[in-house]
PDB file of N, CA and C in Angstrom:
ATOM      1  N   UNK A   1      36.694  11.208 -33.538  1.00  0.00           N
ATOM      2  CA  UNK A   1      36.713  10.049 -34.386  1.00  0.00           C
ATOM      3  C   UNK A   1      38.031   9.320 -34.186  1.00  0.00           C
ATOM      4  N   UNK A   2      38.454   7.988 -33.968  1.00  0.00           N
ATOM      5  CA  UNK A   2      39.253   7.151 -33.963  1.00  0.00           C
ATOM      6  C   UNK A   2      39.794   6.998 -35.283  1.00  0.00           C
ATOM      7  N   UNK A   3      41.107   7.105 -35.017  1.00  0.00           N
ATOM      8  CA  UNK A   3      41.751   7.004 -36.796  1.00  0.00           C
ATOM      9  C   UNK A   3      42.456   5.453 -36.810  1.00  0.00           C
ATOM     10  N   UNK A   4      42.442   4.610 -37.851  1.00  0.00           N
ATOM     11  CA  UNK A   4      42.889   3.561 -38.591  1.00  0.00           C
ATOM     12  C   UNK A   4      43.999   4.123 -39.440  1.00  0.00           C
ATOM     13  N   UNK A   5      44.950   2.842 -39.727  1.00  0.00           N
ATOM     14  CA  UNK A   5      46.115   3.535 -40.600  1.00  0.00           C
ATOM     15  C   UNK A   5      46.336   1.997 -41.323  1.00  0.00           C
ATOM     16  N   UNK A   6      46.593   1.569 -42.170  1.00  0.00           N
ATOM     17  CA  UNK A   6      47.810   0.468 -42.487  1.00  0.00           C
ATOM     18  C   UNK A   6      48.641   1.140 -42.877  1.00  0.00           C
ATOM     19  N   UNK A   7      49.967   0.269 -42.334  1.00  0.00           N
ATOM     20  CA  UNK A   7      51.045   1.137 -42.920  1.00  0.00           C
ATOM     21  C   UNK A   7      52.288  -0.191 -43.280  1.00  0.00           C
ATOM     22  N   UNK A   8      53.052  -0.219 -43.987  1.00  0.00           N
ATOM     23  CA  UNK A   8      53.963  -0.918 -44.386  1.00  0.00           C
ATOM     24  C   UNK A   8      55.385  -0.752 -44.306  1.00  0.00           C
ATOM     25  N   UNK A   9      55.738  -1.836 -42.999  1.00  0.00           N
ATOM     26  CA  UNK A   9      57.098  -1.687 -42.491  1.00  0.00           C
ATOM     27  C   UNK A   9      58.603  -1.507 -43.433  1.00  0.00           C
ATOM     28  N   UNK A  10      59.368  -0.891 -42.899  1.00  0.00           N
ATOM     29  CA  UNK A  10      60.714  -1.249 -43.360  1.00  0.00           C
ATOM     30  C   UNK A  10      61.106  -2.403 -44.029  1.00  0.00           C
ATOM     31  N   UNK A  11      60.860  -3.532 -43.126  1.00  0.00           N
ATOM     32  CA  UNK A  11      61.084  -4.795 -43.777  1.00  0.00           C
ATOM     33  C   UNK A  11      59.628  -5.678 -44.565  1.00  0.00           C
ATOM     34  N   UNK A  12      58.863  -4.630 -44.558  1.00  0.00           N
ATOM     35  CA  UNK A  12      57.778  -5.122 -46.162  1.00  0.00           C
ATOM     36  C   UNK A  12      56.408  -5.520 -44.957  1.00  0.00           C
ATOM     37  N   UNK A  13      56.288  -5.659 -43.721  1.00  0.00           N
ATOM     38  CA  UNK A  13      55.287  -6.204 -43.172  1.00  0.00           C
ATOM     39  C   UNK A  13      54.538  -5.218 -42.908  1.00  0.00           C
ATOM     40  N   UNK A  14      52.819  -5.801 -43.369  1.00  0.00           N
ATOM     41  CA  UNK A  14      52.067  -4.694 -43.148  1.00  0.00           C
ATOM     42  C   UNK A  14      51.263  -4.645 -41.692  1.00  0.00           C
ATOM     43  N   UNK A  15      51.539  -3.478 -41.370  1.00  0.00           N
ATOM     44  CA  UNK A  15      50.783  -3.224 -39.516  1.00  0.00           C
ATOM     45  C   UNK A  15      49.562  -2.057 -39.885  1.00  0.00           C
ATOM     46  N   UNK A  16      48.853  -2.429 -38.453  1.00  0.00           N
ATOM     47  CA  UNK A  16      47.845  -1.976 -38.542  1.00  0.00           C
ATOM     48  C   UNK A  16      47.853  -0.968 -37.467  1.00  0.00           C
ATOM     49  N   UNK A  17      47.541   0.461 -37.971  1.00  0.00           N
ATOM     50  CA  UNK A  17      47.549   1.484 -36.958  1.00  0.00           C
ATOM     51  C   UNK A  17      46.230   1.842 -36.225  1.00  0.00           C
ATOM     52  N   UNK A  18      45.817   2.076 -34.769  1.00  0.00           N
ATOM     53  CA  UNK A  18      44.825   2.557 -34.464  1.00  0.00           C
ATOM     54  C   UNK A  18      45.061   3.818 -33.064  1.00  0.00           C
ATOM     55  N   UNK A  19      44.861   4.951 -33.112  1.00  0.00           N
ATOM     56  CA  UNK A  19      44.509   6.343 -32.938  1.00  0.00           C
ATOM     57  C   UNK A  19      43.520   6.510 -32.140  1.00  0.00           C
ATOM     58  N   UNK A  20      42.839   6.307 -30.943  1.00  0.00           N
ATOM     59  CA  UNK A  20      41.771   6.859 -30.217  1.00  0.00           C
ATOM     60  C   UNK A  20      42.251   8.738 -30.341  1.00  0.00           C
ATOM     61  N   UNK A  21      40.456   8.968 -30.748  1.00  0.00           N
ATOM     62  CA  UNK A  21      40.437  10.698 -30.142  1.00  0.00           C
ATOM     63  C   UNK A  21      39.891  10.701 -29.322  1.00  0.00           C
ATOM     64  N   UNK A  22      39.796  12.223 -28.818  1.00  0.00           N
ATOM     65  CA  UNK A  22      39.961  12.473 -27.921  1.00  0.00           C
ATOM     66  C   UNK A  22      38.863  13.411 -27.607  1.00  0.00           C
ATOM     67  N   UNK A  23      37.935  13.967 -29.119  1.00  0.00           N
ATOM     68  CA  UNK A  23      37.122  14.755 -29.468  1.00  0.00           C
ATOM     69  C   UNK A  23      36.074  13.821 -31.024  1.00  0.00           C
ATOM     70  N   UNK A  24      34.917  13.764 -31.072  1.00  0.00           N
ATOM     71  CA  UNK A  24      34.243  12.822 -32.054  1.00  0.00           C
ATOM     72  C   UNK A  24      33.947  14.154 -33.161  1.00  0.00           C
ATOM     73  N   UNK A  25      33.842  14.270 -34.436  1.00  0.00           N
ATOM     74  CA  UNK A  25      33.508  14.815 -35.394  1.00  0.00           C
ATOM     75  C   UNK A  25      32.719  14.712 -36.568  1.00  0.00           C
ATOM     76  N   UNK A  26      31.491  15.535 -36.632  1.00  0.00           N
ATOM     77  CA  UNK A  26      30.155  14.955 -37.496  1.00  0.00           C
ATOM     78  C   UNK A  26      31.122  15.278 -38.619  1.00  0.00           C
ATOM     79  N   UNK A  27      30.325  14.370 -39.638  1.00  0.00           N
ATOM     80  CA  UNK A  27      30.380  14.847 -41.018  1.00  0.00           C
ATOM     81  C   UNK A  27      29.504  13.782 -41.836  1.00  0.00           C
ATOM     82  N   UNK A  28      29.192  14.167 -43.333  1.00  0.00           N
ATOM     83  CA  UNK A  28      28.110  13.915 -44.101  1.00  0.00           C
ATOM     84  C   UNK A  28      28.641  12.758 -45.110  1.00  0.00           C
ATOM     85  N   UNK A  29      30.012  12.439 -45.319  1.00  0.00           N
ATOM     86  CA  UNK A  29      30.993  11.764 -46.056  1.00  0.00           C
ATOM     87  C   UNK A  29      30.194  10.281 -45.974  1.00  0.00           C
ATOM     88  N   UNK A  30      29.770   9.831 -46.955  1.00  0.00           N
ATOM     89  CA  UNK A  30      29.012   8.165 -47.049  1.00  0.00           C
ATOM     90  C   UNK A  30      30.196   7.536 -47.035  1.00  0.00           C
ATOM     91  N   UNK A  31      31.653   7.881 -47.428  1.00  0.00           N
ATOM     92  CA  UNK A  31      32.537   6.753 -47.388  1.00  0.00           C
ATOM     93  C   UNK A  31      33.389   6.777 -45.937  1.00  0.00           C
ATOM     94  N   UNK A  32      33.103   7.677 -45.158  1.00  0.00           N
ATOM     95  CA  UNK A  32      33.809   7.577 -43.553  1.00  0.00           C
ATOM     96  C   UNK A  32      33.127   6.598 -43.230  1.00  0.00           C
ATOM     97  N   UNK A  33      33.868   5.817 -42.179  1.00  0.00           N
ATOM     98  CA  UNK A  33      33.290   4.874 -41.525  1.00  0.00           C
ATOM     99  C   UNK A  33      32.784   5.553 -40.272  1.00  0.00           C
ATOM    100  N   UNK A  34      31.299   5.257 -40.088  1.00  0.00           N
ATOM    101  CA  UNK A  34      31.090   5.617 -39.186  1.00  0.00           C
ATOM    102  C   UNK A  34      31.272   5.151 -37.615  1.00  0.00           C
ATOM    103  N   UNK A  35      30.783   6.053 -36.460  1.00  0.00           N
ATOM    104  CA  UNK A  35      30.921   6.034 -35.061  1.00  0.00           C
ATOM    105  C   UNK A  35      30.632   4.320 -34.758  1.00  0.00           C
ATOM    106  N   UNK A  36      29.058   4.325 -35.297  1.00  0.00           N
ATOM    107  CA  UNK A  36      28.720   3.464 -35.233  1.00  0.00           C
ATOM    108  C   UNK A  36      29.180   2.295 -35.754  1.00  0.00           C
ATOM    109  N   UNK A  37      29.945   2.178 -36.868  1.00  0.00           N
ATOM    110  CA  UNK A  37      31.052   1.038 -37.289  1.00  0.00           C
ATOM    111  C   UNK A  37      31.629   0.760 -36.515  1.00  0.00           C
ATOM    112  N   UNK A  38      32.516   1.651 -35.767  1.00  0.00           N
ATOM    113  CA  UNK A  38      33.376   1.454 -34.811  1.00  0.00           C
ATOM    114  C   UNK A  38      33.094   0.669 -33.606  1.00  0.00           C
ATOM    115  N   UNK A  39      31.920   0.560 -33.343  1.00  0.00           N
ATOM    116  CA  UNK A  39      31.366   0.123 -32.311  1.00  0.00           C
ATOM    117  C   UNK A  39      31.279  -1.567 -32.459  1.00  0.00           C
ATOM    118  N   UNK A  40      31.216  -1.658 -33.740  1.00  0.00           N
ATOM    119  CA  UNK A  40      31.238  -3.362 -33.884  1.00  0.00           C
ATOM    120  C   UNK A  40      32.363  -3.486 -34.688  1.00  0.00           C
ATOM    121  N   UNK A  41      33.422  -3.241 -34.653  1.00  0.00           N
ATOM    122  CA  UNK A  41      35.098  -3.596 -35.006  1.00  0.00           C
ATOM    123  C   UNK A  41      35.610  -2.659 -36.604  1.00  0.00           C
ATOM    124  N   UNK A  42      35.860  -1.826 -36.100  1.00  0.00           N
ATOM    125  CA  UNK A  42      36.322  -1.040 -37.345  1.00  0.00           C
ATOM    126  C   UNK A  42      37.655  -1.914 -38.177  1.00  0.00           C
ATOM    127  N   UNK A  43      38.222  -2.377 -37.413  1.00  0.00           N
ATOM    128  CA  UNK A  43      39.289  -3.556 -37.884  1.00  0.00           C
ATOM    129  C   UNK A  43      38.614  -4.378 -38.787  1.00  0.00           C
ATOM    130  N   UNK A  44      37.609  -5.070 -37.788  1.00  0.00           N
ATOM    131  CA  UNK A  44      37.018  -5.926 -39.020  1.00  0.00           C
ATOM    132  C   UNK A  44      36.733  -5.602 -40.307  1.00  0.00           C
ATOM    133  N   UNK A  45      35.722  -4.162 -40.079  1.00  0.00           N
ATOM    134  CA  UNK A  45      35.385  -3.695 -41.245  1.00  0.00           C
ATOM    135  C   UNK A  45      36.217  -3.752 -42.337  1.00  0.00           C
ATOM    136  N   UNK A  46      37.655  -3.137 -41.855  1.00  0.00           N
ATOM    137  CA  UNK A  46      38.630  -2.514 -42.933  1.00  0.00           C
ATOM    138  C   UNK A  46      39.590  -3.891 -43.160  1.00  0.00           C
ATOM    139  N   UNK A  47      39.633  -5.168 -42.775  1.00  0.00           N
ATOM    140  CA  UNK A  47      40.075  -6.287 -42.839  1.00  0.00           C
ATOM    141  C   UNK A  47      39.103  -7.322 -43.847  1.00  0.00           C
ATOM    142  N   UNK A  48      37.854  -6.712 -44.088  1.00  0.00           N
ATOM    143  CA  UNK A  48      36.654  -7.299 -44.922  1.00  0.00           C
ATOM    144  C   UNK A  48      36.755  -6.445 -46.358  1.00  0.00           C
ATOM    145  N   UNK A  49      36.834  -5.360 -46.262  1.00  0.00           N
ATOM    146  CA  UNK A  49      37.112  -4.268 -47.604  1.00  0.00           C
ATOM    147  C   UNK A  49      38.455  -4.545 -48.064  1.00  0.00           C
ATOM    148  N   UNK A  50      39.622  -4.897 -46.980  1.00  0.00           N
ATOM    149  CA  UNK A  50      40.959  -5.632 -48.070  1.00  0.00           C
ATOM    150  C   UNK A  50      40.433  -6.558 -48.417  1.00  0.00           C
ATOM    151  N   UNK A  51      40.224  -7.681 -48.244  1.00  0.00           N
ATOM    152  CA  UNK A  51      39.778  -8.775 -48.265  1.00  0.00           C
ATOM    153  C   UNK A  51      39.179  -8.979 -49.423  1.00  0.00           C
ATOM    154  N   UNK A  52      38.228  -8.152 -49.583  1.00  0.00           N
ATOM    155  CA  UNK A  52      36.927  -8.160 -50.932  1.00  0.00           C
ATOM    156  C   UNK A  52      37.346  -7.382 -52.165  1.00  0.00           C
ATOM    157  N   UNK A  53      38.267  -6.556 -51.618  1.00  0.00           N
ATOM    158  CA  UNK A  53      38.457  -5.212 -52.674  1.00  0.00           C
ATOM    159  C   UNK A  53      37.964  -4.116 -52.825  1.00  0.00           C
ATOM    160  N   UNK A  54      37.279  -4.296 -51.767  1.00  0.00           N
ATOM    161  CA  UNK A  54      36.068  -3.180 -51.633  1.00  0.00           C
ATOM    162  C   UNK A  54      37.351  -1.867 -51.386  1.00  0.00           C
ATOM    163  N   UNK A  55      36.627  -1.116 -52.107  1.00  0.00           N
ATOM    164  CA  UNK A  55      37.288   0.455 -51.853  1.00  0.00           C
ATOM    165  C   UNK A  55      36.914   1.425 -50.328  1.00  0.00           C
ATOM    166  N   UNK A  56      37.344   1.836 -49.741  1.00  0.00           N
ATOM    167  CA  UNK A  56      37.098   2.468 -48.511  1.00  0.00           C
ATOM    168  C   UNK A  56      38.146   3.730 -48.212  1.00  0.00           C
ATOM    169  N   UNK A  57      37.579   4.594 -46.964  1.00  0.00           N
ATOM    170  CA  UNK A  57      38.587   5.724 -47.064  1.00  0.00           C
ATOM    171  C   UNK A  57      38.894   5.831 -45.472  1.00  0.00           C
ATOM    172  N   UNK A  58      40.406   6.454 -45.506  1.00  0.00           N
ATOM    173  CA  UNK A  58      40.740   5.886 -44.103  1.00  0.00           C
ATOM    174  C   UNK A  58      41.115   7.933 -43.919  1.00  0.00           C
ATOM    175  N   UNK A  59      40.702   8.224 -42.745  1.00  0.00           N
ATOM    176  CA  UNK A  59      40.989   9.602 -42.614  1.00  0.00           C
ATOM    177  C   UNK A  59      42.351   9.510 -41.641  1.00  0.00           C
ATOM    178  N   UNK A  60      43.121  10.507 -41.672  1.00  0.00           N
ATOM    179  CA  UNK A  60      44.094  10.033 -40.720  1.00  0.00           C
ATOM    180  C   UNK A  60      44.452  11.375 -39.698  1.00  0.00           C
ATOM    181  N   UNK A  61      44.313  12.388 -39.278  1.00  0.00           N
ATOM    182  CA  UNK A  61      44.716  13.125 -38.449  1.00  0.00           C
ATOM    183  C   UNK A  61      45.213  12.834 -36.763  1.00  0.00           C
ATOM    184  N   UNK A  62      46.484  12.985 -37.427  1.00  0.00           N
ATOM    185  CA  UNK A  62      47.445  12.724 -35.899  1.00  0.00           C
ATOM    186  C   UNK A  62      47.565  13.615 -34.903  1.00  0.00           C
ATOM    187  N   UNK A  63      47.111  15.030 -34.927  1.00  0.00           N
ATOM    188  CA  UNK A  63      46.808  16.151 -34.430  1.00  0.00           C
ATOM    189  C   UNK A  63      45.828  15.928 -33.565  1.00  0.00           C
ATOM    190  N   UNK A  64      44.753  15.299 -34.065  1.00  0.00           N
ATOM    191  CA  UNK A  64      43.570  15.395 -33.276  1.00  0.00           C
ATOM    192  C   UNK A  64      43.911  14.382 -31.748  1.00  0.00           C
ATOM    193  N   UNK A  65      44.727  13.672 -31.889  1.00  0.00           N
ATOM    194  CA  UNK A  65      44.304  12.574 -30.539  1.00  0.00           C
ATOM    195  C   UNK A  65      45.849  12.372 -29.942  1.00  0.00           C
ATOM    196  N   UNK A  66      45.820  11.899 -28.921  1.00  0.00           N
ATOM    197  CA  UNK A  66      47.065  11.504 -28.011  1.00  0.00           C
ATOM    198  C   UNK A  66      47.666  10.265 -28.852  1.00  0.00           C
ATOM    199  N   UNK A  67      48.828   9.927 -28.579  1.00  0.00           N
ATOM    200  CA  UNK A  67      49.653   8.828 -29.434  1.00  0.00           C
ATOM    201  C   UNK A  67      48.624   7.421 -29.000  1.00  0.00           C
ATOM    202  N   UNK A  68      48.851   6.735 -30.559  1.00  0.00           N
ATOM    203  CA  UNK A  68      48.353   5.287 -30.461  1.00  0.00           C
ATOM    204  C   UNK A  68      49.104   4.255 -30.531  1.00  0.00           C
ATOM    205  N   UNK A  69      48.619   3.174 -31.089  1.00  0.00           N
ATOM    206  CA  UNK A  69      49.940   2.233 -31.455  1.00  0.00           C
ATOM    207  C   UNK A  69      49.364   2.086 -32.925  1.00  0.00           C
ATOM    208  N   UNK A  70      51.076   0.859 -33.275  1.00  0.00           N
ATOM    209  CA  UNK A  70      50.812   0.242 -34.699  1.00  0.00           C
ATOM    210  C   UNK A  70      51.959  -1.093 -33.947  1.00  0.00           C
ATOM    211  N   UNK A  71      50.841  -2.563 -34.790  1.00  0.00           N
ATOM    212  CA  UNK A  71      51.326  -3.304 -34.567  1.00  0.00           C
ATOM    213  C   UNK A  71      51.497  -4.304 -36.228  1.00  0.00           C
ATOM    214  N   UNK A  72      52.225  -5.240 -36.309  1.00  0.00           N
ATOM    215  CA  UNK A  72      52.059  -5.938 -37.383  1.00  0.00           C
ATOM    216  C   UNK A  72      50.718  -6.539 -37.673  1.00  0.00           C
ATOM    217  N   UNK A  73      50.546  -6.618 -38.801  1.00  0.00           N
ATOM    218  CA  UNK A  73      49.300  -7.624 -39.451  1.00  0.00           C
ATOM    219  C   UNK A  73      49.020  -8.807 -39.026  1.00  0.00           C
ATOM    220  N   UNK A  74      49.794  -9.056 -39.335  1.00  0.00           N
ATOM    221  CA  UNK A  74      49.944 -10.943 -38.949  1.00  0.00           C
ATOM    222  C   UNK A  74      49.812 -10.863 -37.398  1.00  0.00           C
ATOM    223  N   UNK A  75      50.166 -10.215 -36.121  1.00  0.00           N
ATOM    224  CA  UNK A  75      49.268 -10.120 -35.027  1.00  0.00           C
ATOM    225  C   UNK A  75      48.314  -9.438 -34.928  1.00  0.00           C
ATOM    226  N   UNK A  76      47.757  -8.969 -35.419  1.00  0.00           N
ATOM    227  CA  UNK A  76      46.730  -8.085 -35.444  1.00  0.00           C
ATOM    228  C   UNK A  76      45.450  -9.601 -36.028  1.00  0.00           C
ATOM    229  N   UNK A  77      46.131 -10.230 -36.917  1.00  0.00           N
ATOM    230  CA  UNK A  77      44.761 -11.475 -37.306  1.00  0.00           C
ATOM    231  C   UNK A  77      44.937 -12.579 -36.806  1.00  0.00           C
ATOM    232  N   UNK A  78      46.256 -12.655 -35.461  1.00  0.00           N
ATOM    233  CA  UNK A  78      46.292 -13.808 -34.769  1.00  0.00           C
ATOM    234  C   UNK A  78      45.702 -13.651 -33.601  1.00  0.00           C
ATOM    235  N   UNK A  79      45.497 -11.702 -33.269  1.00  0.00           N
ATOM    236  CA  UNK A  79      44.413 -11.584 -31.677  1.00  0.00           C
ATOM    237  C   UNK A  79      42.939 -11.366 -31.986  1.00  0.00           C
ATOM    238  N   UNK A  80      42.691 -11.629 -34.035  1.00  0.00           N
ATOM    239  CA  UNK A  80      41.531 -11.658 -34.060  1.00  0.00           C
ATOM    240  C   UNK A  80      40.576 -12.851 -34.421  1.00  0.00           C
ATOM    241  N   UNK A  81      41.343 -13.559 -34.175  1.00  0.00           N
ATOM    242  CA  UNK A  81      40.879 -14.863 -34.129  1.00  0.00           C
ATOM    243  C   UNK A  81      40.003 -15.733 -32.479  1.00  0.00           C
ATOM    244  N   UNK A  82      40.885 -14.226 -31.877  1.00  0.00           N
ATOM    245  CA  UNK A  82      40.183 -14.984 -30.163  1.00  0.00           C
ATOM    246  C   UNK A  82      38.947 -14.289 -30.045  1.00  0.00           C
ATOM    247  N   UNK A  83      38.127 -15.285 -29.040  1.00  0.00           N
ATOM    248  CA  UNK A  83      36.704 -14.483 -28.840  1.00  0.00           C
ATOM    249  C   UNK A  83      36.772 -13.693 -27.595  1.00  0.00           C
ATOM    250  N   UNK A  84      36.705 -12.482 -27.930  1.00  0.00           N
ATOM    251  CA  UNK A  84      36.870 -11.542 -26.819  1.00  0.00           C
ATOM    252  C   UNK A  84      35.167 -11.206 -26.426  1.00  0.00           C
ATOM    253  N   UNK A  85      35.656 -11.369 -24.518  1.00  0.00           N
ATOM    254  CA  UNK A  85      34.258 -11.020 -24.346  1.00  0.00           C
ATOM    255  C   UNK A  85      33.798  -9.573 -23.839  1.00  0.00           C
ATOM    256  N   UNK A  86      32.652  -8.840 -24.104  1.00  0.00           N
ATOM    257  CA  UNK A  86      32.883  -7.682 -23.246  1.00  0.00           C
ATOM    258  C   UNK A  86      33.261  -7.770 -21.606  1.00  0.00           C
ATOM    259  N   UNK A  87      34.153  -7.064 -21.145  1.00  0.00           N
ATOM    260  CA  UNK A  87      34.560  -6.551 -19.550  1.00  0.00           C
ATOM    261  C   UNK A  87      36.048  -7.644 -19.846  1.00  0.00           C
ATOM    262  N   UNK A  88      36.381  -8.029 -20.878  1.00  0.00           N
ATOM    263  CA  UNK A  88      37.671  -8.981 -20.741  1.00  0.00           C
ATOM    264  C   UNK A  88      38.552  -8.126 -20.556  1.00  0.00           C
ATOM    265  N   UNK A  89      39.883  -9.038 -19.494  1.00  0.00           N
ATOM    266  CA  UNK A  89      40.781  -7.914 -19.080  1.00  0.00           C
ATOM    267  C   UNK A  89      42.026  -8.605 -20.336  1.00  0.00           C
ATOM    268  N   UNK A  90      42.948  -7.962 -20.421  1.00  0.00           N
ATOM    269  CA  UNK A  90      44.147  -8.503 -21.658  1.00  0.00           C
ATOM    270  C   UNK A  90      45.393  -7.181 -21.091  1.00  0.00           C
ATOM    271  N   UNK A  91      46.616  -7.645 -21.315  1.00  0.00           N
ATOM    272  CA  UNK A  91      47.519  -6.796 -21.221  1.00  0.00           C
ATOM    273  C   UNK A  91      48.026  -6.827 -22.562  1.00  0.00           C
ATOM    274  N   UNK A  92      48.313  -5.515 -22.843  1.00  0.00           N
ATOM    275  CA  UNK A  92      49.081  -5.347 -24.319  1.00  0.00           C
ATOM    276  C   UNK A  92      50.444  -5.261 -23.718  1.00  0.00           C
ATOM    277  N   UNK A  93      51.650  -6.074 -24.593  1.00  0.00           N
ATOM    278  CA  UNK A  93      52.902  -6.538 -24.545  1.00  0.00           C
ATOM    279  C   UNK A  93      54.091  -5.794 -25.681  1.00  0.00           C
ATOM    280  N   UNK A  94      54.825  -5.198 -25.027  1.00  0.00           N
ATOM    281  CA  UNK A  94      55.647  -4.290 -26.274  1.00  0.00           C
ATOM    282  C   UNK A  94      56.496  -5.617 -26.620  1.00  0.00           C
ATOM    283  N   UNK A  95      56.221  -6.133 -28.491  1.00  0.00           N
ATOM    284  CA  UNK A  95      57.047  -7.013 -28.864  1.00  0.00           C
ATOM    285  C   UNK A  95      57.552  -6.945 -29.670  1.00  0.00           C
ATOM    286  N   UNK A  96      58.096  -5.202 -30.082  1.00  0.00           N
ATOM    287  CA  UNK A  96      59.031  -4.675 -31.009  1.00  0.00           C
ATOM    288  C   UNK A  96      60.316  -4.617 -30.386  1.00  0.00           C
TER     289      UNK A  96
END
């Protein structure tokens, strides 16, 4: 399972963490987001539940997968504004 994080910087800005695993894990939990969420933008999802207020649950195990990133919010909803197509190529840019 791919883990999500928000987390809130030093200087107050909130970033958005994402975790690829490395191994997928069943479970029966109605409030995990499922595989299949993931498949059509788990970002979105969890960017629609802030958004609304909707309550949701974010699992987080850092054990399970190789290192990810975390980037700020405010880029995170300025690269989701572009229409990405499937097979698009993009380079990610270290701009910390």
């Amino acid at each position: 399972m791919n883990g999500f994080l928000l987390h809130r910087g030093e200087n107050g800005d909130l970033r958005v963490g994402v975790r690829r695993a490395t191994i997928t894990q069943d479970t029966a939990s109605t409030s995990l987001i499922s595989y299949h969420s993931m498949q059509h933008g788990i970002l979105a999802d969890a960017f629609h539940a802030v958004s609304t207020g909707t309550v949701f649950t974010v699992y987080y195990r850092p054990w399970t997968s190789p290192a990810g990133f975390i980037l700020p919010f405010d880029q995170y909803m300025e690269s989701a504004e572009i229409d990405y197509s499937i097979g698009m190529r993009f380079k990610m840019l270290n701009v910390f």
